[in-house]
PDB file of N, CA and C in Angstrom:
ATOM      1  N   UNK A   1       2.451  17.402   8.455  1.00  0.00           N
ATOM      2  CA  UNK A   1       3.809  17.259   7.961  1.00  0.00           C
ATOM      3  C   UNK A   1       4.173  15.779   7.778  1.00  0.00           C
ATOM      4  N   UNK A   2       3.905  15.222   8.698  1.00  0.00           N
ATOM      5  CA  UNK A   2       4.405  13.165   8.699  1.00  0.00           C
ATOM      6  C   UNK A   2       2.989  13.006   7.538  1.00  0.00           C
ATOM      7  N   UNK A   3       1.953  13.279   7.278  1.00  0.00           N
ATOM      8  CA  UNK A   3       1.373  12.893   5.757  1.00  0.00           C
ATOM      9  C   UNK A   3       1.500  13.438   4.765  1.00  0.00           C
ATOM     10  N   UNK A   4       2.445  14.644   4.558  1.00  0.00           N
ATOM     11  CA  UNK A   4       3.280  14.674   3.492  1.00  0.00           C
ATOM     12  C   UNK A   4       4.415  13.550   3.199  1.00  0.00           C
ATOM     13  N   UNK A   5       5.205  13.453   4.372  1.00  0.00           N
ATOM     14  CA  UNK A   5       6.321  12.759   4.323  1.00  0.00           C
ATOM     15  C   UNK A   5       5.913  11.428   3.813  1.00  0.00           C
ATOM     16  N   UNK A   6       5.028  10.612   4.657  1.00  0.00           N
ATOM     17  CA  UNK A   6       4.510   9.934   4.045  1.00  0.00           C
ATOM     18  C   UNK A   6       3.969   9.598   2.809  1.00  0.00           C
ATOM     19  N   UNK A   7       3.351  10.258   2.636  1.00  0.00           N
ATOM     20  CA  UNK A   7       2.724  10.608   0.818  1.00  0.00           C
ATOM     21  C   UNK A   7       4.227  10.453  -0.166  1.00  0.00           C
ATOM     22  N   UNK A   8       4.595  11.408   0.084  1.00  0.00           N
ATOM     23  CA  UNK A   8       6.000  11.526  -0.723  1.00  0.00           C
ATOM     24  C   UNK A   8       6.655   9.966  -0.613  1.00  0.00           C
ATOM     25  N   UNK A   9       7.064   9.519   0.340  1.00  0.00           N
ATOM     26  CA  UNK A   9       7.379   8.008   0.585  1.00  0.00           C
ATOM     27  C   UNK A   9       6.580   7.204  -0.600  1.00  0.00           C
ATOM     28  N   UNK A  10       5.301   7.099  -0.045  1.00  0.00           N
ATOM     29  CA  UNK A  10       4.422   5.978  -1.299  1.00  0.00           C
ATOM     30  C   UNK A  10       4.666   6.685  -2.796  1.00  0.00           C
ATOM     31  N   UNK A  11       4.941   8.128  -3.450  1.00  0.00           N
ATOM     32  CA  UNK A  11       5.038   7.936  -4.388  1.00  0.00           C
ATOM     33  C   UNK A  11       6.392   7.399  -4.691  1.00  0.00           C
ATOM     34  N   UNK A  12       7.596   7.559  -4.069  1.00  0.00           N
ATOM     35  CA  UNK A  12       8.734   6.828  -4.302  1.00  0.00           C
ATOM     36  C   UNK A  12       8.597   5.469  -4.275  1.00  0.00           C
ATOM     37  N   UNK A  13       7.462   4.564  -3.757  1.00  0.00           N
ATOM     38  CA  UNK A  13       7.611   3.315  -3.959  1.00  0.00           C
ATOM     39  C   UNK A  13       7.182   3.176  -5.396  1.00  0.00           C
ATOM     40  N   UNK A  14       5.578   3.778  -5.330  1.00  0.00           N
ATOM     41  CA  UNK A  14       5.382   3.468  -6.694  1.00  0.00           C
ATOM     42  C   UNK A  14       5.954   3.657  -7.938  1.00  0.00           C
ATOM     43  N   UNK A  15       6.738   4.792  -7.841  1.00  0.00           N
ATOM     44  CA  UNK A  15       7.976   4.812  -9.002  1.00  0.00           C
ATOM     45  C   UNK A  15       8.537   3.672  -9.336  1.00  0.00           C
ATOM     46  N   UNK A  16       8.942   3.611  -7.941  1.00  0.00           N
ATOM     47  CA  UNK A  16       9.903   2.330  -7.791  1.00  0.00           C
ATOM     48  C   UNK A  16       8.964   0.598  -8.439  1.00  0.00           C
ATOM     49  N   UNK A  17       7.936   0.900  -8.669  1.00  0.00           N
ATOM     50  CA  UNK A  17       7.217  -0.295  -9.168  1.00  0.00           C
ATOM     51  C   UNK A  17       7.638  -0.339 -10.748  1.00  0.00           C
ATOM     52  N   UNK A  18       7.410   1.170 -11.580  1.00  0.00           N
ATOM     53  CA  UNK A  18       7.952   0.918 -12.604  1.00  0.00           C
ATOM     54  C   UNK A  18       9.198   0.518 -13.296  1.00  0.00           C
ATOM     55  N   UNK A  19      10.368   0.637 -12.136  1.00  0.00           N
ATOM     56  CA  UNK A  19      11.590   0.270 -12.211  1.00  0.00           C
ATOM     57  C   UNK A  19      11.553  -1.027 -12.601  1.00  0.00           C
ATOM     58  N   UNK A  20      10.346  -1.786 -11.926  1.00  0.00           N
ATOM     59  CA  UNK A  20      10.491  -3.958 -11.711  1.00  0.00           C
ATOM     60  C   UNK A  20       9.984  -4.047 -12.941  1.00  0.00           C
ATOM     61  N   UNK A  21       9.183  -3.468 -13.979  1.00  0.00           N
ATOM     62  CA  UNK A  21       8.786  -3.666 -14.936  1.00  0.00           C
ATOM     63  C   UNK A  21       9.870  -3.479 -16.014  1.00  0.00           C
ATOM     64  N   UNK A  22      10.805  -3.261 -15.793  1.00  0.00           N
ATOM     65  CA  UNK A  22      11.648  -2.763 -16.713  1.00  0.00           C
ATOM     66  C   UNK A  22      11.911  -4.101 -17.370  1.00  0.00           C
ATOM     67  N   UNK A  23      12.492  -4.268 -18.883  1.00  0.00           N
ATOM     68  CA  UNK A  23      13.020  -5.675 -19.408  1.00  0.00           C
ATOM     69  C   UNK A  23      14.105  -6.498 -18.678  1.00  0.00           C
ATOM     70  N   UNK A  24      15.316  -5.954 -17.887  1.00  0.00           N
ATOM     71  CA  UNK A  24      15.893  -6.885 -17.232  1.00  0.00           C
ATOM     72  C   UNK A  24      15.017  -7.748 -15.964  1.00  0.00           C
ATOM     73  N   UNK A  25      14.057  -7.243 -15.389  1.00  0.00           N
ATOM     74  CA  UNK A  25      13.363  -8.061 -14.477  1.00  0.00           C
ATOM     75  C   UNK A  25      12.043  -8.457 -14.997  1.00  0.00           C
ATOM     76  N   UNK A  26      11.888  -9.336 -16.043  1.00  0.00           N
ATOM     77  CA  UNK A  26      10.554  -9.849 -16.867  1.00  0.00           C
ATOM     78  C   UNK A  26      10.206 -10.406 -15.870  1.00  0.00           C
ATOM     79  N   UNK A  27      10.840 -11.634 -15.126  1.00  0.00           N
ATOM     80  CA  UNK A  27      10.842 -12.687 -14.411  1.00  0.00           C
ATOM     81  C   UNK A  27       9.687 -12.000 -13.580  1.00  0.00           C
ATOM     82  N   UNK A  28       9.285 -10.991 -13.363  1.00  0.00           N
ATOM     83  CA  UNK A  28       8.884 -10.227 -12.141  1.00  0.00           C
ATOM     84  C   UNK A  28       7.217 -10.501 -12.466  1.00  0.00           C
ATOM     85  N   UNK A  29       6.259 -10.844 -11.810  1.00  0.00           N
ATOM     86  CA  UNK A  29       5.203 -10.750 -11.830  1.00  0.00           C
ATOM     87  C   UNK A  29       4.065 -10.049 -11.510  1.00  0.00           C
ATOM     88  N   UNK A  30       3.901  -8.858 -12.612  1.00  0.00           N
ATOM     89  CA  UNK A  30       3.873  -8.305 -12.809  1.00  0.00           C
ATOM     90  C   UNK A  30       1.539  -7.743 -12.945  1.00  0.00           C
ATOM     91  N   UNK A  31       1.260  -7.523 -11.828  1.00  0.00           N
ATOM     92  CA  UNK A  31       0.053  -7.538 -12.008  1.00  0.00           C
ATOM     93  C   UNK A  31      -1.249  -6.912 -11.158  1.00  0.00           C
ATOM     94  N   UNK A  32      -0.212  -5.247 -10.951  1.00  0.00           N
ATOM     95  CA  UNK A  32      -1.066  -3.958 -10.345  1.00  0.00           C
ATOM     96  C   UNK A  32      -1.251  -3.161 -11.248  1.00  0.00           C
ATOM     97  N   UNK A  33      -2.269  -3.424 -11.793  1.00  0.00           N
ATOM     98  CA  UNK A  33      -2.597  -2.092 -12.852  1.00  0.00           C
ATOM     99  C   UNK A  33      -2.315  -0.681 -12.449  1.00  0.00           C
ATOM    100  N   UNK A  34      -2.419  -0.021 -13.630  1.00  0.00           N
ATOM    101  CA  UNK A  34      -1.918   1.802 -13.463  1.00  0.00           C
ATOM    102  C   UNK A  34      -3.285   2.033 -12.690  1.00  0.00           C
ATOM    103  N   UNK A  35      -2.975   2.742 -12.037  1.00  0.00           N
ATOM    104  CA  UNK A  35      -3.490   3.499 -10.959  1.00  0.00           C
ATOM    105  C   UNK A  35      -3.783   2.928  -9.771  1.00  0.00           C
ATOM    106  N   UNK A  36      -3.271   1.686  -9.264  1.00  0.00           N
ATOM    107  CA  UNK A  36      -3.178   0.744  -8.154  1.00  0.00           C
ATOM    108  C   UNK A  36      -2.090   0.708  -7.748  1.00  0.00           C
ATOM    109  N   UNK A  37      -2.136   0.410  -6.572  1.00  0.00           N
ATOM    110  CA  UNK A  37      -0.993  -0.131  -5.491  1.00  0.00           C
ATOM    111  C   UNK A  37      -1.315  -1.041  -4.710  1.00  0.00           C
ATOM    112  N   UNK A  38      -0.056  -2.211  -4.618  1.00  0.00           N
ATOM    113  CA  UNK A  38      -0.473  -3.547  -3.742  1.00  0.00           C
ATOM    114  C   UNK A  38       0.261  -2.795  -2.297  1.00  0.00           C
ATOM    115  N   UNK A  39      -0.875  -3.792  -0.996  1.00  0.00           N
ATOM    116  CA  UNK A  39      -0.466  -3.761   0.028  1.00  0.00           C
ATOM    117  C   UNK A  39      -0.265  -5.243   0.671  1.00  0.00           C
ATOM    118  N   UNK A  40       0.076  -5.106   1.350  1.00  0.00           N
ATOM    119  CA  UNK A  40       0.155  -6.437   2.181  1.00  0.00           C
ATOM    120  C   UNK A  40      -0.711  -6.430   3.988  1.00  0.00           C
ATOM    121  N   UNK A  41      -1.576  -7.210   4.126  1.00  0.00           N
ATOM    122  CA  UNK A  41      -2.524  -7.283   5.306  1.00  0.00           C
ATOM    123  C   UNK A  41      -2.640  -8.061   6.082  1.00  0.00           C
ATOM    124  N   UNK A  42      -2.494  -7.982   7.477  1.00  0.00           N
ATOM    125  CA  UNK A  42      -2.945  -9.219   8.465  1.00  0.00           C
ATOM    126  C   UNK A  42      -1.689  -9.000   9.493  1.00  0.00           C
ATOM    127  N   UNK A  43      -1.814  -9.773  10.434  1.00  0.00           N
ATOM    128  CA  UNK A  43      -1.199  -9.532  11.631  1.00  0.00           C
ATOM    129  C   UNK A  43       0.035 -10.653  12.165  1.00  0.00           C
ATOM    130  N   UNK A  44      -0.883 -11.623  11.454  1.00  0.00           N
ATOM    131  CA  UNK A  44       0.424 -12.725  10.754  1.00  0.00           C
ATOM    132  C   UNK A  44       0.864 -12.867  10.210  1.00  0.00           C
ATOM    133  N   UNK A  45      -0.185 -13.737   9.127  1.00  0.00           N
ATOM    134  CA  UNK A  45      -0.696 -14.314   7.595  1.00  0.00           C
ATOM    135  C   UNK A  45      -0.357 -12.761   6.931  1.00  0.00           C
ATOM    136  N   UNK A  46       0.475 -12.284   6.323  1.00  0.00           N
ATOM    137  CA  UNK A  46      -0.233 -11.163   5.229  1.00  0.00           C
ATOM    138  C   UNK A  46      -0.401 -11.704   3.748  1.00  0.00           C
ATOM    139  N   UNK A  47      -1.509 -10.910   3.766  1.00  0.00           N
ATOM    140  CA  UNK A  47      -2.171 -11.006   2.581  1.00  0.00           C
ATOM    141  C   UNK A  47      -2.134 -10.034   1.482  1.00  0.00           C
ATOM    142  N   UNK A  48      -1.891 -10.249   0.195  1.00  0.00           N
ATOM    143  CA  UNK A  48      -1.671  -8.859  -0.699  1.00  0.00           C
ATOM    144  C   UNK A  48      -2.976  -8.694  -1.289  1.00  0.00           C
ATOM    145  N   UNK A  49      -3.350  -7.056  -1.563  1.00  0.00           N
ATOM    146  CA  UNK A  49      -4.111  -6.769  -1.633  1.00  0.00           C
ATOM    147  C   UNK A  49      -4.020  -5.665  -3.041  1.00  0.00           C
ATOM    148  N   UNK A  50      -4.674  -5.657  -3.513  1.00  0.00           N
ATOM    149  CA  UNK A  50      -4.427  -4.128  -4.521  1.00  0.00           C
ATOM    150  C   UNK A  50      -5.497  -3.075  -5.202  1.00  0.00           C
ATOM    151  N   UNK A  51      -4.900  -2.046  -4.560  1.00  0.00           N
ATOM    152  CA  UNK A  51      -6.046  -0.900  -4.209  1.00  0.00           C
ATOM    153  C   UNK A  51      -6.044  -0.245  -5.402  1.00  0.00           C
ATOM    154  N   UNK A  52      -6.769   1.244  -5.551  1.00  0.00           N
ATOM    155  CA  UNK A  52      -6.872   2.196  -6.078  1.00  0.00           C
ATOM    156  C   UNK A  52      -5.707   3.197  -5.002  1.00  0.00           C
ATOM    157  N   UNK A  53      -5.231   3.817  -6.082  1.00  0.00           N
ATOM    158  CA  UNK A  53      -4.261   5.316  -5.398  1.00  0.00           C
ATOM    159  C   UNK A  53      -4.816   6.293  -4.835  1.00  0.00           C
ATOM    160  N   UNK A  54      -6.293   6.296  -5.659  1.00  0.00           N
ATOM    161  CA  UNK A  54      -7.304   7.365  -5.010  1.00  0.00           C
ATOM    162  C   UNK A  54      -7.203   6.942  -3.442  1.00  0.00           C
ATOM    163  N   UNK A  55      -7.248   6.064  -2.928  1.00  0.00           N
ATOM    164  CA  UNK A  55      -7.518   5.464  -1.581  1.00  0.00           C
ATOM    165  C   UNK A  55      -6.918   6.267  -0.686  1.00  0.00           C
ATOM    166  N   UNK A  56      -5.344   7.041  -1.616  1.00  0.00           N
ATOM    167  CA  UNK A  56      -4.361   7.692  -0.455  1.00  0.00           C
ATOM    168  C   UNK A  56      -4.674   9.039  -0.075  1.00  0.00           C
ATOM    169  N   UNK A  57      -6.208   9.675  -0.705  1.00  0.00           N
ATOM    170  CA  UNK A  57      -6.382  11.113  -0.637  1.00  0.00           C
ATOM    171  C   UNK A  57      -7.336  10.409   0.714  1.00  0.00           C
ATOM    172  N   UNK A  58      -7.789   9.519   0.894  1.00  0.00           N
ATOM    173  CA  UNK A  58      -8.907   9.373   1.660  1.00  0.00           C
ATOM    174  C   UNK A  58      -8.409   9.145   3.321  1.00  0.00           C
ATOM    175  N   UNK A  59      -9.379   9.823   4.404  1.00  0.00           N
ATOM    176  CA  UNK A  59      -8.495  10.233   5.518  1.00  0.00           C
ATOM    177  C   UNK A  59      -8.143   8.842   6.486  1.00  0.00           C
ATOM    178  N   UNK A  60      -9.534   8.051   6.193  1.00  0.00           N
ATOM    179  CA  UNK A  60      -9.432   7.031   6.723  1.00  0.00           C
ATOM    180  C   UNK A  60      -8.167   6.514   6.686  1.00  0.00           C
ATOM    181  N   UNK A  61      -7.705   6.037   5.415  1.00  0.00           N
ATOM    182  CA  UNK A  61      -6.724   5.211   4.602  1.00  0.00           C
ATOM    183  C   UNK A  61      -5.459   5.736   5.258  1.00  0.00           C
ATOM    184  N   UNK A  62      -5.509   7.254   5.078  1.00  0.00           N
ATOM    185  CA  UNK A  62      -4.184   7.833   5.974  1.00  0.00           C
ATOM    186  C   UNK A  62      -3.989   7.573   6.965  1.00  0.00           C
ATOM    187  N   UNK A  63      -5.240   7.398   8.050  1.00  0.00           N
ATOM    188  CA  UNK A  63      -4.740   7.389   9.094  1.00  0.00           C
ATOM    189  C   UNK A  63      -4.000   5.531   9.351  1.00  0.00           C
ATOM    190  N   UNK A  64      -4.982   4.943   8.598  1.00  0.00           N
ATOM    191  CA  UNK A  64      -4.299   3.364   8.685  1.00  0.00           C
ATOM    192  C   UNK A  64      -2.731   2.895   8.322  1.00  0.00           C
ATOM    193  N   UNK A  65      -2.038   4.164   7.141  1.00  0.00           N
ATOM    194  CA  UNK A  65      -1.126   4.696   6.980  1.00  0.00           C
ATOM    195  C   UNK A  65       0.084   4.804   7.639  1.00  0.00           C
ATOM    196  N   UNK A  66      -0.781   5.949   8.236  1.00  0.00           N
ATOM    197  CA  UNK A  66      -0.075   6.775  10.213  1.00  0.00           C
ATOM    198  C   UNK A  66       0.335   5.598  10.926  1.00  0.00           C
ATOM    199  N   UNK A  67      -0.710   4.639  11.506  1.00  0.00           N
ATOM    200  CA  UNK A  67      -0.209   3.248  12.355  1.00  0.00           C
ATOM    201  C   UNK A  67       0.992   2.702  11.940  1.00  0.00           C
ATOM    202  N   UNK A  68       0.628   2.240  10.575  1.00  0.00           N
ATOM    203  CA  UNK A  68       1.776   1.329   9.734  1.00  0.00           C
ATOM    204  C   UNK A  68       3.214   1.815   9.876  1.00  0.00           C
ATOM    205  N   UNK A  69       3.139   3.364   9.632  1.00  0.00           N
ATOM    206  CA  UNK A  69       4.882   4.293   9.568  1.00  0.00           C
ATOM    207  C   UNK A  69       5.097   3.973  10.853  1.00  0.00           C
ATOM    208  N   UNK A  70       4.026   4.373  12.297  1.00  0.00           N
ATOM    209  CA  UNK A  70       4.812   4.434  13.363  1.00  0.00           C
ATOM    210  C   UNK A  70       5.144   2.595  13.663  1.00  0.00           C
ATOM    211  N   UNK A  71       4.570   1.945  13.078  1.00  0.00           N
ATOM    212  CA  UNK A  71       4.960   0.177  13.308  1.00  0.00           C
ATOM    213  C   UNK A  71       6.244  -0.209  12.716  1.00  0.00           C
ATOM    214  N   UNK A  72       6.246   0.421  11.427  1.00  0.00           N
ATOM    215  CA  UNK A  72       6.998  -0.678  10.422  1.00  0.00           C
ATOM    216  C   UNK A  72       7.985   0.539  10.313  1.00  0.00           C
ATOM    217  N   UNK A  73       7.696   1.805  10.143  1.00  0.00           N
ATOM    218  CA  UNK A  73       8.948   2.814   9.611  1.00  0.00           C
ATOM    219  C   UNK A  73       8.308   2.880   7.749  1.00  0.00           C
ATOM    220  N   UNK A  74       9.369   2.846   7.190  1.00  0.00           N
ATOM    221  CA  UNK A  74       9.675   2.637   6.131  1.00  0.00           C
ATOM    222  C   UNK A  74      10.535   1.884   5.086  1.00  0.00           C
ATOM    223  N   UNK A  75      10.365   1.002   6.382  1.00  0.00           N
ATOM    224  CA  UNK A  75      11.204  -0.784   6.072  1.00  0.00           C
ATOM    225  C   UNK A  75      10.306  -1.230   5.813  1.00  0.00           C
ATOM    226  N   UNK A  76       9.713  -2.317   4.664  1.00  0.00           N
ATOM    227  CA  UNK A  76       8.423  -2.703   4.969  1.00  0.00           C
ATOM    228  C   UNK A  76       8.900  -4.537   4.130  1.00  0.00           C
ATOM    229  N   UNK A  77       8.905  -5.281   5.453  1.00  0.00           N
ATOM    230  CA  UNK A  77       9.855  -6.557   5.004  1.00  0.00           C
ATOM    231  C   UNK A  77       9.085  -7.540   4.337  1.00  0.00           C
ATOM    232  N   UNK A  78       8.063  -7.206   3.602  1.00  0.00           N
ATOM    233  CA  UNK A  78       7.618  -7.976   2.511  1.00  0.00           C
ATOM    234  C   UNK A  78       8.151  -7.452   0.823  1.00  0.00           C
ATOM    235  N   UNK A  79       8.577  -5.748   1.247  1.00  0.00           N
ATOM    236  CA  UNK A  79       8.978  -5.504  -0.056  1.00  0.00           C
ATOM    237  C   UNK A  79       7.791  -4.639  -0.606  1.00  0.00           C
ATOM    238  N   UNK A  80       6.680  -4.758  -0.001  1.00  0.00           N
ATOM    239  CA  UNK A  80       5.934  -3.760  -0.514  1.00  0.00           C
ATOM    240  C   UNK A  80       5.342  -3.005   0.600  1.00  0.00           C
ATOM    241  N   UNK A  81       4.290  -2.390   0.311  1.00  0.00           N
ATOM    242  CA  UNK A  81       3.164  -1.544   1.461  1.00  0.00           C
ATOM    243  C   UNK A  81       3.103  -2.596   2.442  1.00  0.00           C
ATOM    244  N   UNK A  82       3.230  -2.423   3.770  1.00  0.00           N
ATOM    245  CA  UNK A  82       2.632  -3.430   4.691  1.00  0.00           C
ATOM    246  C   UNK A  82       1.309  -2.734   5.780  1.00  0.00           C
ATOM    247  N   UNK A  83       0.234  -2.988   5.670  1.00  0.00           N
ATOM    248  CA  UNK A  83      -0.365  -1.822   6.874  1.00  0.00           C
ATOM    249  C   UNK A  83      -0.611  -2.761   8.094  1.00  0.00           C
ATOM    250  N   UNK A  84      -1.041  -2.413   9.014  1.00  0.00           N
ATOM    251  CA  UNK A  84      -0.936  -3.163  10.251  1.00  0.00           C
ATOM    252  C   UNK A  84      -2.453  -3.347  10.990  1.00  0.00           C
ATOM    253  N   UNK A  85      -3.136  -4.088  10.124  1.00  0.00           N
ATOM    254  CA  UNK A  85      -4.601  -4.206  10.721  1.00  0.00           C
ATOM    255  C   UNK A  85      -4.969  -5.619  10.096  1.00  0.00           C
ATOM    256  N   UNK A  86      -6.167  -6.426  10.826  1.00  0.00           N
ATOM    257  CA  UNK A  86      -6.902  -7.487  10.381  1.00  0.00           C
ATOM    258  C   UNK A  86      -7.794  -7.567   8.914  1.00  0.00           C
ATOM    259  N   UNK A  87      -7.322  -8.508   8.477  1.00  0.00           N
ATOM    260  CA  UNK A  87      -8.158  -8.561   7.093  1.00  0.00           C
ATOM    261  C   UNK A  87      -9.694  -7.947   7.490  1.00  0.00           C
ATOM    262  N   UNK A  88     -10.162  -8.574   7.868  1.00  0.00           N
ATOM    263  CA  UNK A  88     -11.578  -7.911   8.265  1.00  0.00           C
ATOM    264  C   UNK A  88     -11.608  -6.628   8.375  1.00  0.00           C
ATOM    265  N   UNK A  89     -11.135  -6.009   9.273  1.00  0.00           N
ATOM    266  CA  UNK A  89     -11.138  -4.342   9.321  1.00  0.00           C
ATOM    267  C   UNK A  89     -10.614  -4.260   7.693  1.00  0.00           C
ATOM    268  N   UNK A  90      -9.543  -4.701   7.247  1.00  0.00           N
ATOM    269  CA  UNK A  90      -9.472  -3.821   5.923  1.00  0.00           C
ATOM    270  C   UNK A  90     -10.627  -4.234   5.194  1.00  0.00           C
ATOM    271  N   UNK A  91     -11.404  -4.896   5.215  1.00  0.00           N
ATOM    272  CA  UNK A  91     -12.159  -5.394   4.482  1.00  0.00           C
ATOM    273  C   UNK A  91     -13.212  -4.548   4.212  1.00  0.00           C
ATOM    274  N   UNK A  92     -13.802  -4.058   5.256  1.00  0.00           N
ATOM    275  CA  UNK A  92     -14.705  -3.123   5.609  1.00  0.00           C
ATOM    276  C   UNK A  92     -14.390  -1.752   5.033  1.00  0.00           C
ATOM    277  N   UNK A  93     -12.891  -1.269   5.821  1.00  0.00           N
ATOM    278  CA  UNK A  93     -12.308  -0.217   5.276  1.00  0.00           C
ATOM    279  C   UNK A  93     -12.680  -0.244   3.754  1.00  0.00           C
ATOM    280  N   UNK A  94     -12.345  -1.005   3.005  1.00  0.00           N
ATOM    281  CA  UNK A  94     -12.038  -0.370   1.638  1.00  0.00           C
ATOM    282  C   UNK A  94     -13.564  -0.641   1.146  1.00  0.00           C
ATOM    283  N   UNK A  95     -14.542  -1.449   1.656  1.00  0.00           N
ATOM    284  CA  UNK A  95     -15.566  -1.756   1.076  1.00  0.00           C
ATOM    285  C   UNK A  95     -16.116   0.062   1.236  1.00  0.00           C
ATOM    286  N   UNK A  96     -16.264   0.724   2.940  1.00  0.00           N
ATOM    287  CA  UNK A  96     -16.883   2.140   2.655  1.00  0.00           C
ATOM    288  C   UNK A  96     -15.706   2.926   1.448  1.00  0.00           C
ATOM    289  N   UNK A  97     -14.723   2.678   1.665  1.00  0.00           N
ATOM    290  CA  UNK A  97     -14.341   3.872   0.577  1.00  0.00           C
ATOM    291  C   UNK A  97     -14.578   3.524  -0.936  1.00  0.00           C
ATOM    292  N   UNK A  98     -14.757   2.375  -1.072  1.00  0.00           N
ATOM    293  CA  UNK A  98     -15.488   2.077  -2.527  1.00  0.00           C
ATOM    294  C   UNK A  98     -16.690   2.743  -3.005  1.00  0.00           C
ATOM    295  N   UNK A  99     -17.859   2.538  -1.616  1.00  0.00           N
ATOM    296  CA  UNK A  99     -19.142   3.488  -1.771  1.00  0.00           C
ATOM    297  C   UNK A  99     -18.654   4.508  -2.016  1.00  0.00           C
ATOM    298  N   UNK A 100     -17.441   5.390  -1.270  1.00  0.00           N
ATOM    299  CA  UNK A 100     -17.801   7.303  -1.464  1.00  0.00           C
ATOM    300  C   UNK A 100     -17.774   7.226  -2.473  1.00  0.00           C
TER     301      UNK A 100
END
């Protein structure tokens, strides 16, 4: 049930991405291709990152997900995805889900 809720959440952001593209916010810089989503990474330092969407069927990814909601909620004070792990671990992370 909380990775539905969740799920449902990220597609409301990403909606919400096409909103910034709209002509009153040109200014906006503008540079996650369709079928991506940026995150933001690190424990300090965050770092933006930008994935594939496929990433969100994958269980791993959910569960890194799961951490982030119970950390951050669904405030996420960079403005975008924030997940709550070391560049390195994501690093790894997304390198196996690239192989599947």
């Amino acid at each position: 049930m909380a990775i539905m809720r969740l799920f449902s959440s990220l597609i409301s952001i990403v909606k919400g991405f096409s909103r910034l593209s709209s002509p009153r916010n040109r200014n906006y810089h503008w540079d996650v291709p369709k079928g991506h989503l940026a995150v933001y990474v690190g424990e300090e330092k965050k770092r933006r990152f930008v994935v594939p969407i496929s990433y969100l069927e994958q269980p791993l990814f959910q569960n890194l997900l799961h951490e982030s909601e119970e950390e951050f909620g669904f405030d996420h004070p960079m403005g975008g995805l924030t997940l709550t792990c070391q560049e390195d671990v994501f690093n790894k992370l997304t390198s196996i889900l690239h192989s599947l």
